[in-house]
N, C-alpha and C. Protein backbone atom coordinates (compact mmCIF):
# COMPACT_ATOMS: atom_id res chain seq x y z
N UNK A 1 -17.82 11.99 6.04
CA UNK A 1 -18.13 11.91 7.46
C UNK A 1 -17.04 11.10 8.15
N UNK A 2 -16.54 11.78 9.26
CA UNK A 2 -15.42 11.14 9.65
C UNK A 2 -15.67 9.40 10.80
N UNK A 3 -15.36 8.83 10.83
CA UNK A 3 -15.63 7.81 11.96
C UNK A 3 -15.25 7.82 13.44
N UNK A 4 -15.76 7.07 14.15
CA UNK A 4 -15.88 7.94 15.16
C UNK A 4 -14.05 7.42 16.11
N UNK A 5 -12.97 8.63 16.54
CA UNK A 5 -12.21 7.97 16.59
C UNK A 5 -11.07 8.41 15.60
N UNK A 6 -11.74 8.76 14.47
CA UNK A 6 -10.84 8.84 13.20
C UNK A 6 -10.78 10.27 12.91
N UNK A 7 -10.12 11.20 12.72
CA UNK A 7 -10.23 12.37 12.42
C UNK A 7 -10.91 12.18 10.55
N UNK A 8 -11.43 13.65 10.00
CA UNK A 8 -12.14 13.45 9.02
C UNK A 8 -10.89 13.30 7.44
N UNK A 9 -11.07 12.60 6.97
CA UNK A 9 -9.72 12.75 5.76
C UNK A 9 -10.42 13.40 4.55
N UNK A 10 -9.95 14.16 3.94
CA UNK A 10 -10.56 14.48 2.29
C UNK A 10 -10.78 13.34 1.54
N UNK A 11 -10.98 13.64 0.44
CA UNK A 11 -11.39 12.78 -0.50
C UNK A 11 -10.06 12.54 -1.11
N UNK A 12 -9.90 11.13 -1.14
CA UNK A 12 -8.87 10.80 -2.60
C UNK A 12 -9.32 10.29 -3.92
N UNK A 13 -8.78 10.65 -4.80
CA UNK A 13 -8.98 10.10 -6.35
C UNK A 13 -7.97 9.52 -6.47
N UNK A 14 -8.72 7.98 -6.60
CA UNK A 14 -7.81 6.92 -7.08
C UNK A 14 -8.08 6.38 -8.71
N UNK A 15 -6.75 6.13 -9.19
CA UNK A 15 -6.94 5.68 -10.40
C UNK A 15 -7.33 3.81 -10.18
N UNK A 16 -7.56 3.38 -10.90
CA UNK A 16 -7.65 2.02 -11.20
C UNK A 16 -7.09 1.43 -12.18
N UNK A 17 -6.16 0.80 -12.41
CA UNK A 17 -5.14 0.56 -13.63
C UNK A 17 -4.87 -1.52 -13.34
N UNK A 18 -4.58 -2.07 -14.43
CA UNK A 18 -4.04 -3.21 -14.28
C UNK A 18 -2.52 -3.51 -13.14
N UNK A 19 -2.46 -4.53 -12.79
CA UNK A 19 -1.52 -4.53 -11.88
C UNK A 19 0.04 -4.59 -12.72
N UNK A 20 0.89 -4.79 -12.61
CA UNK A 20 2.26 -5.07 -12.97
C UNK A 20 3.33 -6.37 -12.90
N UNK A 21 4.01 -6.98 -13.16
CA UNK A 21 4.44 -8.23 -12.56
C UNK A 21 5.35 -7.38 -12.11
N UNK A 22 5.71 -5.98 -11.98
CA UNK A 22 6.73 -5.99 -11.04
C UNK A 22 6.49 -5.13 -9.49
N UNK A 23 5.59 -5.78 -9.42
CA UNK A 23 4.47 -5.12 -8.01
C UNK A 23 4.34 -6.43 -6.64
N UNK A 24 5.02 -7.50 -7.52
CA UNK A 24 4.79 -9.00 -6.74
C UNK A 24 5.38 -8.19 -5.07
N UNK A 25 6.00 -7.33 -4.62
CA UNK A 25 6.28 -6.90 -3.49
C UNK A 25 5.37 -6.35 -2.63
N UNK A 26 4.56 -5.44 -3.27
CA UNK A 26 3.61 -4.89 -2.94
C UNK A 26 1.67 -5.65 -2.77
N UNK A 27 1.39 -6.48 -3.85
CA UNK A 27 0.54 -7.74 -3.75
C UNK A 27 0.80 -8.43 -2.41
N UNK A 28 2.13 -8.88 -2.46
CA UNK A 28 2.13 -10.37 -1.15
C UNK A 28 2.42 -9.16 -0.17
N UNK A 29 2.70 -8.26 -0.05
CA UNK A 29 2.84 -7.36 1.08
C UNK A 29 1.42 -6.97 1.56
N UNK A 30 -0.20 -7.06 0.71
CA UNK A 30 -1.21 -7.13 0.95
C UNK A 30 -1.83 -7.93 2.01
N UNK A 31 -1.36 -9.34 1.25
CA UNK A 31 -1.99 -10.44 1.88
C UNK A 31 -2.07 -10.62 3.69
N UNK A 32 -1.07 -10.03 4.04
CA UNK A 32 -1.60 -10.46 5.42
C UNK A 32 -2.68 -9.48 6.26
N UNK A 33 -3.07 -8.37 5.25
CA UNK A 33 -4.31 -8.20 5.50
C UNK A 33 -5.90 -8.87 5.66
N UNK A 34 -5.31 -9.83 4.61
CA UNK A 34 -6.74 -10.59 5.09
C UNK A 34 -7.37 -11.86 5.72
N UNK A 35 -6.09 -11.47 6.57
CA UNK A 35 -6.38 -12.77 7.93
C UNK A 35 -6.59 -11.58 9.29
N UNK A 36 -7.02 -9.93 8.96
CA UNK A 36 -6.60 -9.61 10.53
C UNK A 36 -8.11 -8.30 10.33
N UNK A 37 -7.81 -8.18 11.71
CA UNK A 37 -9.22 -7.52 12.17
C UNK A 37 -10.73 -7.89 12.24
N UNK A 38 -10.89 -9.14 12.47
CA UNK A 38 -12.07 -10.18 13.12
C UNK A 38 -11.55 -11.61 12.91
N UNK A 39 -12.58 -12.11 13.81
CA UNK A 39 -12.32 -13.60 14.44
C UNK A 39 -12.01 -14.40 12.43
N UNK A 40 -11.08 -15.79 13.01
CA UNK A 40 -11.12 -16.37 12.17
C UNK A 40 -11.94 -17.48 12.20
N UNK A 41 -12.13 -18.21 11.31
CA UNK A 41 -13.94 -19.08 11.47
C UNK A 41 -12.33 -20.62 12.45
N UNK A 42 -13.58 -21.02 13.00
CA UNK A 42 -12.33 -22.32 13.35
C UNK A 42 -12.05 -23.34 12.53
N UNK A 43 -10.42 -23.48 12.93
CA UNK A 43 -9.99 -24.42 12.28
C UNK A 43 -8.75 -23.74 11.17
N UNK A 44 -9.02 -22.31 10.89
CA UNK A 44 -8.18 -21.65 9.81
C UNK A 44 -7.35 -20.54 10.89
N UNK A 45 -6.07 -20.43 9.92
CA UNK A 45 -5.41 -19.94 11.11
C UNK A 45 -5.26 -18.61 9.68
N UNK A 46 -4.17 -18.03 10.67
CA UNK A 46 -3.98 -17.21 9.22
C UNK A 46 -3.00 -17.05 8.35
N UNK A 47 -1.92 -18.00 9.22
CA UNK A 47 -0.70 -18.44 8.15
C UNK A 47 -1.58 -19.21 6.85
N UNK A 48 -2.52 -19.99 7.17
CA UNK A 48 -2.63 -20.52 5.89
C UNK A 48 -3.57 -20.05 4.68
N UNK A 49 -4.13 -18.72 5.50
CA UNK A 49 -4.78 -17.52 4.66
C UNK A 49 -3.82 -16.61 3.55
N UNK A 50 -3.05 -15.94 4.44
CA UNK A 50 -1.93 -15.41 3.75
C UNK A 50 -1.06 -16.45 2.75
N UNK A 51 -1.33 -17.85 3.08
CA UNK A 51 -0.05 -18.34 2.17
C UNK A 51 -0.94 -18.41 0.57
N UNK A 52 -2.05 -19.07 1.46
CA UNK A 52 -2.95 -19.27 -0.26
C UNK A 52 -3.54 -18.17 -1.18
N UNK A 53 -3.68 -16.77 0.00
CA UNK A 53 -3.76 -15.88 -0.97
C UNK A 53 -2.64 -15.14 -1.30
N UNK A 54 -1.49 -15.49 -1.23
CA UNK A 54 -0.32 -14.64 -2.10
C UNK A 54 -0.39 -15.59 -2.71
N UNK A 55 -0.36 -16.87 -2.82
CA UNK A 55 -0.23 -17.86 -4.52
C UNK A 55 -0.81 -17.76 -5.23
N UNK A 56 -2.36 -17.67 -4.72
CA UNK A 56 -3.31 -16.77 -6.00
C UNK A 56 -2.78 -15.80 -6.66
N UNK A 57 -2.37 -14.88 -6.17
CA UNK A 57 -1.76 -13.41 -6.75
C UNK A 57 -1.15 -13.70 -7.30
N UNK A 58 0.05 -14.56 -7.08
CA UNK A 58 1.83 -14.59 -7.62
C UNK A 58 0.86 -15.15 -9.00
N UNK A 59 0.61 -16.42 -8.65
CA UNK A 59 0.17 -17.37 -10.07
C UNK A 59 -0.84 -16.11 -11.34
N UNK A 60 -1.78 -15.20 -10.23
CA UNK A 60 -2.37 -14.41 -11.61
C UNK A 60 -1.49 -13.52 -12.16
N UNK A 61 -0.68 -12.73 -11.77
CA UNK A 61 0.53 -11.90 -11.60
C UNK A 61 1.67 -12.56 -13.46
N UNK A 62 2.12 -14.25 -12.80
CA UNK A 62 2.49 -14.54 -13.65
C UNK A 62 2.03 -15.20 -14.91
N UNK A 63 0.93 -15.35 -14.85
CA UNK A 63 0.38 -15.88 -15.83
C UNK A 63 -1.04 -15.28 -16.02
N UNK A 64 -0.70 -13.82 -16.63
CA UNK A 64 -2.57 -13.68 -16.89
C UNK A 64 -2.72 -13.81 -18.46
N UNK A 65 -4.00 -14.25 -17.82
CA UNK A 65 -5.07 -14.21 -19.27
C UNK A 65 -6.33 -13.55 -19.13
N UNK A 66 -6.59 -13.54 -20.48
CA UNK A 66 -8.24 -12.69 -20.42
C UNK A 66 -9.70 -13.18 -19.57
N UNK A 67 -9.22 -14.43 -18.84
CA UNK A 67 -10.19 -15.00 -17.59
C UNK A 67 -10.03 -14.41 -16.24
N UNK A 68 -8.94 -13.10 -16.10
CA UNK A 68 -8.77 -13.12 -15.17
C UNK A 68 -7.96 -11.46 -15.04
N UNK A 69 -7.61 -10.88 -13.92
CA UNK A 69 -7.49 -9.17 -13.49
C UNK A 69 -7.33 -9.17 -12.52
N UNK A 70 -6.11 -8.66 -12.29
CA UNK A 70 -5.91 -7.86 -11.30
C UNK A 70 -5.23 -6.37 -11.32
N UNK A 71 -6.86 -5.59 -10.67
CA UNK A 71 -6.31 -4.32 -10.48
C UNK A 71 -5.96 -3.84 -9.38
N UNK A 72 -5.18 -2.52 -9.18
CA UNK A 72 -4.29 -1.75 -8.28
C UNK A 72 -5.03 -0.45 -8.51
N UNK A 73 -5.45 -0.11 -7.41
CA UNK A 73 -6.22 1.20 -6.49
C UNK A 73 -4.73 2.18 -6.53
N UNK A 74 -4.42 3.25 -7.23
CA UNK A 74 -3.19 4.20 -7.23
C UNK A 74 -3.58 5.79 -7.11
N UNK A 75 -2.56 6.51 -6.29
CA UNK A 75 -3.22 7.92 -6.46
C UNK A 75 -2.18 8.36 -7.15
N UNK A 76 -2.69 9.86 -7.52
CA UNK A 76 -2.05 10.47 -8.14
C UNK A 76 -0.70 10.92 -8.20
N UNK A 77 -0.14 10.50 -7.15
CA UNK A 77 1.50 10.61 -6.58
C UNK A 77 2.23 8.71 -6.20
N UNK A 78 1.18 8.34 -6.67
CA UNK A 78 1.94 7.29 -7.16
C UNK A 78 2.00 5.92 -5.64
N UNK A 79 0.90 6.77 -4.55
CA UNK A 79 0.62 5.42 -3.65
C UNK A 79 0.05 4.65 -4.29
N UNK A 80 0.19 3.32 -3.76
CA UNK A 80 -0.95 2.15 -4.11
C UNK A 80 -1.78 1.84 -2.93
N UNK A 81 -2.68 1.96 -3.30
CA UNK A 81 -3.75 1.87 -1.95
C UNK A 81 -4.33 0.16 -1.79
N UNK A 82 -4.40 -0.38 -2.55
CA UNK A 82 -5.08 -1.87 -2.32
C UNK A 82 -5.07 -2.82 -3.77
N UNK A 83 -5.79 -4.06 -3.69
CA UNK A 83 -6.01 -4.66 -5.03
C UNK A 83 -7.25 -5.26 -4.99
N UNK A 84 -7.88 -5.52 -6.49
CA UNK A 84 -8.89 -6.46 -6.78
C UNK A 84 -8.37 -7.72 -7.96
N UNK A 85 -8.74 -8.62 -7.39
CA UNK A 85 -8.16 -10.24 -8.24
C UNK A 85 -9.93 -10.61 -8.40
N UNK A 86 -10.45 -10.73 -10.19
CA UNK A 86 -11.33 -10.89 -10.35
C UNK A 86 -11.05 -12.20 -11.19
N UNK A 87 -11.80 -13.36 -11.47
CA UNK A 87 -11.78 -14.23 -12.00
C UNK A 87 -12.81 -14.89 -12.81
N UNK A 88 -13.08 -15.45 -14.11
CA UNK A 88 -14.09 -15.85 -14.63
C UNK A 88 -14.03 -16.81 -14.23
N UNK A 89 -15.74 -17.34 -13.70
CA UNK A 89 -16.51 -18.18 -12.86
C UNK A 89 -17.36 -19.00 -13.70
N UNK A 90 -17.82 -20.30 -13.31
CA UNK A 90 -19.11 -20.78 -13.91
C UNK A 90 -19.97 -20.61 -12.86
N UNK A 91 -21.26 -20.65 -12.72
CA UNK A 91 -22.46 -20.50 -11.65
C UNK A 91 -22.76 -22.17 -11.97
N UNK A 92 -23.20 -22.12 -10.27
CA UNK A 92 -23.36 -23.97 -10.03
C UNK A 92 -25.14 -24.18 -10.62
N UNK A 93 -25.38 -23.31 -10.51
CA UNK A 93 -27.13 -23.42 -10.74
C UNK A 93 -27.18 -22.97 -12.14
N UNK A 94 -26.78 -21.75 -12.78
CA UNK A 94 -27.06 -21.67 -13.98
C UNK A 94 -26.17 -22.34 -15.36
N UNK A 95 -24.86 -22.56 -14.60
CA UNK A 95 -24.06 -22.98 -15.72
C UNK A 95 -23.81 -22.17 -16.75
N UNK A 96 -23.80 -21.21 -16.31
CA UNK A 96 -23.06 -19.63 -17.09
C UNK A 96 -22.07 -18.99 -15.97
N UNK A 97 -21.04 -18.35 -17.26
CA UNK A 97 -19.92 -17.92 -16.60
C UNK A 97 -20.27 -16.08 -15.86
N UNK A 98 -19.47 -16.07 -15.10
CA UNK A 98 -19.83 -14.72 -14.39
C UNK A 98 -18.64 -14.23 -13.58
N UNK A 99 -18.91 -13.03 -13.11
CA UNK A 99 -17.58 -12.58 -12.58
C UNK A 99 -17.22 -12.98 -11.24
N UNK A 100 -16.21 -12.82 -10.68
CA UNK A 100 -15.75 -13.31 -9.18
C UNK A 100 -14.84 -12.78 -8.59
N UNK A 101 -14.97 -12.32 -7.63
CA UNK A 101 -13.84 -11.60 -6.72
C UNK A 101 -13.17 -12.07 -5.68
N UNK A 102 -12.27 -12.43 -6.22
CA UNK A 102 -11.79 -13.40 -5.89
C UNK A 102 -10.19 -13.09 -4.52
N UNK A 103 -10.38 -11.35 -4.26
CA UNK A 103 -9.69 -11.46 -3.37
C UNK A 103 -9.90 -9.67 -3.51
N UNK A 104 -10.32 -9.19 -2.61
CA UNK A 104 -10.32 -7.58 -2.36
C UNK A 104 -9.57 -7.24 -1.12
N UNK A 105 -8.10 -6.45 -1.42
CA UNK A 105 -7.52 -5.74 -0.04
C UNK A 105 -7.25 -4.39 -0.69
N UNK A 106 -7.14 -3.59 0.29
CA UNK A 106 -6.40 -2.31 0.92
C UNK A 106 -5.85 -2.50 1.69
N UNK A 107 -5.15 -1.33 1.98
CA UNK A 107 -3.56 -1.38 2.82
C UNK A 107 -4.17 -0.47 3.95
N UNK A 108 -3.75 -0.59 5.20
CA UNK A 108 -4.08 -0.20 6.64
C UNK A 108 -4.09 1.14 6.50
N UNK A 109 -3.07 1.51 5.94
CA UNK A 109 -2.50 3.07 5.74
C UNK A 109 -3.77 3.78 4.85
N UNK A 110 -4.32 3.43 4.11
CA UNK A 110 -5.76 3.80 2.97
C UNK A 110 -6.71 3.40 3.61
N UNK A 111 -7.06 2.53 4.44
CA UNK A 111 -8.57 2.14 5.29
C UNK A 111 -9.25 3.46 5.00
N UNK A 112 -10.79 3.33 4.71
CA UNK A 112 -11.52 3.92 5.00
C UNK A 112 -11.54 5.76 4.02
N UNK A 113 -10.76 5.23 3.09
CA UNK A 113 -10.22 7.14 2.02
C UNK A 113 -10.70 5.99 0.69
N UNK A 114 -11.56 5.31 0.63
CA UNK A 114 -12.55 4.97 -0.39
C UNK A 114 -11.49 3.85 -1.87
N UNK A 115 -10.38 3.33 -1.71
CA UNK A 115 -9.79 2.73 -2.39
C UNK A 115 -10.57 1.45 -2.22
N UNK A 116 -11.28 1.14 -1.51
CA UNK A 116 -11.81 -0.47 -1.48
C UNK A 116 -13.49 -0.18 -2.50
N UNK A 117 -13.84 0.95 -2.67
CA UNK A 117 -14.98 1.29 -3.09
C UNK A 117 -14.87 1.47 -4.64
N UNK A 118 -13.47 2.46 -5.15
CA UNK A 118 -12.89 2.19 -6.53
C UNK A 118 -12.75 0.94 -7.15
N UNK A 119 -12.17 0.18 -6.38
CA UNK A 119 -12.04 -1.39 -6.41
C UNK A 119 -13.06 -1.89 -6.88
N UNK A 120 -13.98 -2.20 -6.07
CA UNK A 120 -15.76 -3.03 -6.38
C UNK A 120 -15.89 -2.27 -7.38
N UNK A 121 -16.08 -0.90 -7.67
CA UNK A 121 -16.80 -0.43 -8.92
C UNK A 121 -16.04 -0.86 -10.63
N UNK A 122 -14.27 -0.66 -9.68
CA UNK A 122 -13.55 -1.11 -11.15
C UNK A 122 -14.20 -2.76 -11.73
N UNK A 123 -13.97 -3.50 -10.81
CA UNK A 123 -14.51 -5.11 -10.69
C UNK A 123 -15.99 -4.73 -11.24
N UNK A 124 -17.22 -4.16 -11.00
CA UNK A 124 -18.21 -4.16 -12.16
C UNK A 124 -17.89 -3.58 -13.23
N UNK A 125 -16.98 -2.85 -13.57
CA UNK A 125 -16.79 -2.39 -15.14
C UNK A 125 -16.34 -3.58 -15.69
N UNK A 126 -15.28 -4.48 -15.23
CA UNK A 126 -14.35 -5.46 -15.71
C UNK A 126 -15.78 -6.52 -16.08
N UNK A 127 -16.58 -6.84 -15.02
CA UNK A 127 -17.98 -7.71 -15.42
C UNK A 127 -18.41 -7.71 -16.43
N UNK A 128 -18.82 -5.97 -16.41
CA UNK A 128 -19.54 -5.69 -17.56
C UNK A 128 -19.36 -5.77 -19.04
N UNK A 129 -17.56 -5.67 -18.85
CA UNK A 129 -17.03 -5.40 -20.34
C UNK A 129 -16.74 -6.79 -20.80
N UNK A 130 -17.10 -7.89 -20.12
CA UNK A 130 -16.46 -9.56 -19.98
C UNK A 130 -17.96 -9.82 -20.51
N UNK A 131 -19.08 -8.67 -20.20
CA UNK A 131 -20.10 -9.67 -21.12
C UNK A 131 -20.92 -10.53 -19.82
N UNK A 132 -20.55 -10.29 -18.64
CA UNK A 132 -21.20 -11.04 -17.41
C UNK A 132 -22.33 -10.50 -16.64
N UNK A 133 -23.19 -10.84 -16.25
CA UNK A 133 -24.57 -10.15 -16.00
C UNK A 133 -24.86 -9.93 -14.05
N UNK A 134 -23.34 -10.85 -13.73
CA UNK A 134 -23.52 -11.45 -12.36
C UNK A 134 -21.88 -11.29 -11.97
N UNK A 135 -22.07 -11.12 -10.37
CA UNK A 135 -20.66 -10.88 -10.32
C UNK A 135 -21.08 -11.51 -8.58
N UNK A 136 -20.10 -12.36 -7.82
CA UNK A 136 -20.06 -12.93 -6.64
C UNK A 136 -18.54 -12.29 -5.91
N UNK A 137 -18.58 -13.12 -4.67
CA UNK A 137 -17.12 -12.74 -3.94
C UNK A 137 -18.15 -13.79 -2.40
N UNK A 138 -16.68 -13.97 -2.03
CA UNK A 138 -16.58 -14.86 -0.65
C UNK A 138 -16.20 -14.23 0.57
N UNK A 139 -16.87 -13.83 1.41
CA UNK A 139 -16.58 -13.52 2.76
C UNK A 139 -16.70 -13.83 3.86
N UNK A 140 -15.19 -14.09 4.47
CA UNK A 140 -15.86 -14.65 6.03
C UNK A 140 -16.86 -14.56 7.17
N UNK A 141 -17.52 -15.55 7.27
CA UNK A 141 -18.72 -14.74 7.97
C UNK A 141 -18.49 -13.39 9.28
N UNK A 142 -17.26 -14.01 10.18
CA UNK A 142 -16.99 -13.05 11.44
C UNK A 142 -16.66 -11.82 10.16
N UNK A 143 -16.15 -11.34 9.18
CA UNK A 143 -15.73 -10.02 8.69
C UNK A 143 -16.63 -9.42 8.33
N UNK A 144 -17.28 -8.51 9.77
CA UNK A 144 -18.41 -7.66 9.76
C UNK A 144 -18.21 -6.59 9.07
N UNK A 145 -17.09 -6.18 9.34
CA UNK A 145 -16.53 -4.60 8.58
C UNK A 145 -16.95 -5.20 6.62
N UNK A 146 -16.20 -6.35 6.46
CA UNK A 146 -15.81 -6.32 5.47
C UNK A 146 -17.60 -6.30 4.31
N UNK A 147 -18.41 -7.17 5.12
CA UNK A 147 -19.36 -7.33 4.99
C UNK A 147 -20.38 -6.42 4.65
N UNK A 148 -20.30 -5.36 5.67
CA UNK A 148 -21.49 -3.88 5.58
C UNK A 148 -20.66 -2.98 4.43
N UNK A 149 -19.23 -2.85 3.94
CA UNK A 149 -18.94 -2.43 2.75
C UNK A 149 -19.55 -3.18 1.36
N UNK A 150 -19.75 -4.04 1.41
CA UNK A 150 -20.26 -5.05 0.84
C UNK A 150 -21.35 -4.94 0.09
N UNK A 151 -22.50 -4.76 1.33
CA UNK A 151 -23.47 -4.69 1.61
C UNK A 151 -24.40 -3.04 1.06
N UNK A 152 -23.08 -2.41 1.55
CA UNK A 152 -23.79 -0.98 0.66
C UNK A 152 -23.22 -0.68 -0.74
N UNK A 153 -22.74 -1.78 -1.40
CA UNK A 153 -21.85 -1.58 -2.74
C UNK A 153 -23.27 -2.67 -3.53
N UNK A 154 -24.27 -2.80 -2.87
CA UNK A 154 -25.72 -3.32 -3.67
C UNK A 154 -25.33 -5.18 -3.39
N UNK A 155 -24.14 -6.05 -2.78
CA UNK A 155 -23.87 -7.19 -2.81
C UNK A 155 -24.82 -7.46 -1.74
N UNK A 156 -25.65 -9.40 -1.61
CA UNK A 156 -26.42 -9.62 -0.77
C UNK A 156 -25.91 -11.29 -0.95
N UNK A 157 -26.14 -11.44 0.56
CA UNK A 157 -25.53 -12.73 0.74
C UNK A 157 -26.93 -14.21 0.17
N UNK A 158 -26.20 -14.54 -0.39
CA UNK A 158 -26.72 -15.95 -1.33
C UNK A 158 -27.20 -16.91 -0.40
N UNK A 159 -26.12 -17.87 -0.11
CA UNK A 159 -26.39 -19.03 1.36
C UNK A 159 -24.95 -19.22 1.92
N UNK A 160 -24.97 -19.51 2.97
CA UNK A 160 -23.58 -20.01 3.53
C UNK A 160 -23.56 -21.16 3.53
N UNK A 161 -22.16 -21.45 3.66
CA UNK A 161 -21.05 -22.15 3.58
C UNK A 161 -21.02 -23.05 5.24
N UNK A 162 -21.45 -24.24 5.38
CA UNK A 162 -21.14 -24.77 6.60
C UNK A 162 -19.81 -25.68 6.91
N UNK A 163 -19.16 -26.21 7.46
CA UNK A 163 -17.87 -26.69 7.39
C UNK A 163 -17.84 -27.24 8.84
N UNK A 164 -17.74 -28.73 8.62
CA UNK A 164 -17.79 -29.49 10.35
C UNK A 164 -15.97 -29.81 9.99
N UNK A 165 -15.13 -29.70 10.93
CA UNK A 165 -13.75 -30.54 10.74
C UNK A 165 -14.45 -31.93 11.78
N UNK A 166 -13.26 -32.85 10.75
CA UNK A 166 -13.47 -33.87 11.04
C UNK A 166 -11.55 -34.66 11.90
């Protein structure tokens, strides 16, 4: 169903594959996706969004281990449509480890042709095969869009996060 605005696109089949260390161009070329298209909460700008989430990347990028994944959304001709950075977590209440998503983008150019949906599903296989029963992720409250994808991928919000600057 097309959106309204958007002409209707076919379906793409995206693969889901581990990322590459030689993709670091394409990763930090992500990041300033996810400081844009709704309000930022105050106090955060989005230089300092983009900076901390390409260091996440670079640092999982160069140093992975089996606590941690990042996959790349690819089609069959060899676009890359987005990434998922999943991370093993402890839970504050149960004190068991669980999965975490620890950073979900797509690229402007793929919005909405289902690479952010491959993503979440790859991220529960990765859960599942880690042996984790629970899987979280952090979203800004203003990222409504980001939220109702979210929201129909079975995720439900826990409690928020309050934050006075001082």
């Amino acid at each position: 169903m097309a959106h309204a605005g958007r002409p209707a696109v076919p379906p793409v089949a995206w693969t889901i594959r581990p990322a590459r260390d030689d993709e670091r161009d394409f990763v930090v070329g992500l990041a300033p996706r996810l400081a844009q298209g709704f309000e930022l909460p105050a106090g955060r700008t989005a230089g300092e969004i983009v900076r901390a989430e390409s260091e996440a990347l670079l640092a999982a990028l160069e140093r992975p281990d089996d606590q941690q994944a990042v996959l790349i959304a690819e089609r069959d001709d060899g676009t890359r449509g987005g990434l998922v950075y999943l991370q093993r977590q402890v839970d504050y209440f149960r004190q068991a480890p669980h999965a975490h998503v620890s950073i979900l983008v797509v690229g402007a150019e793929v919005e909405g042709q289902g690479a952010g949906s491959r993503l979440l599903d790859a991220a529960e296989h990765w859960a599942r095969d880690q042996g984790f029963d629970m899987i979280t992720l952090h979203v800004f409250d203003g990222n409504r869009r980001a939220r109702a994808v979210y929201e129909r991928h079975g995720y439900a919000p826990e409690y928020s996060r309050y934050v006075k600057r001082l």
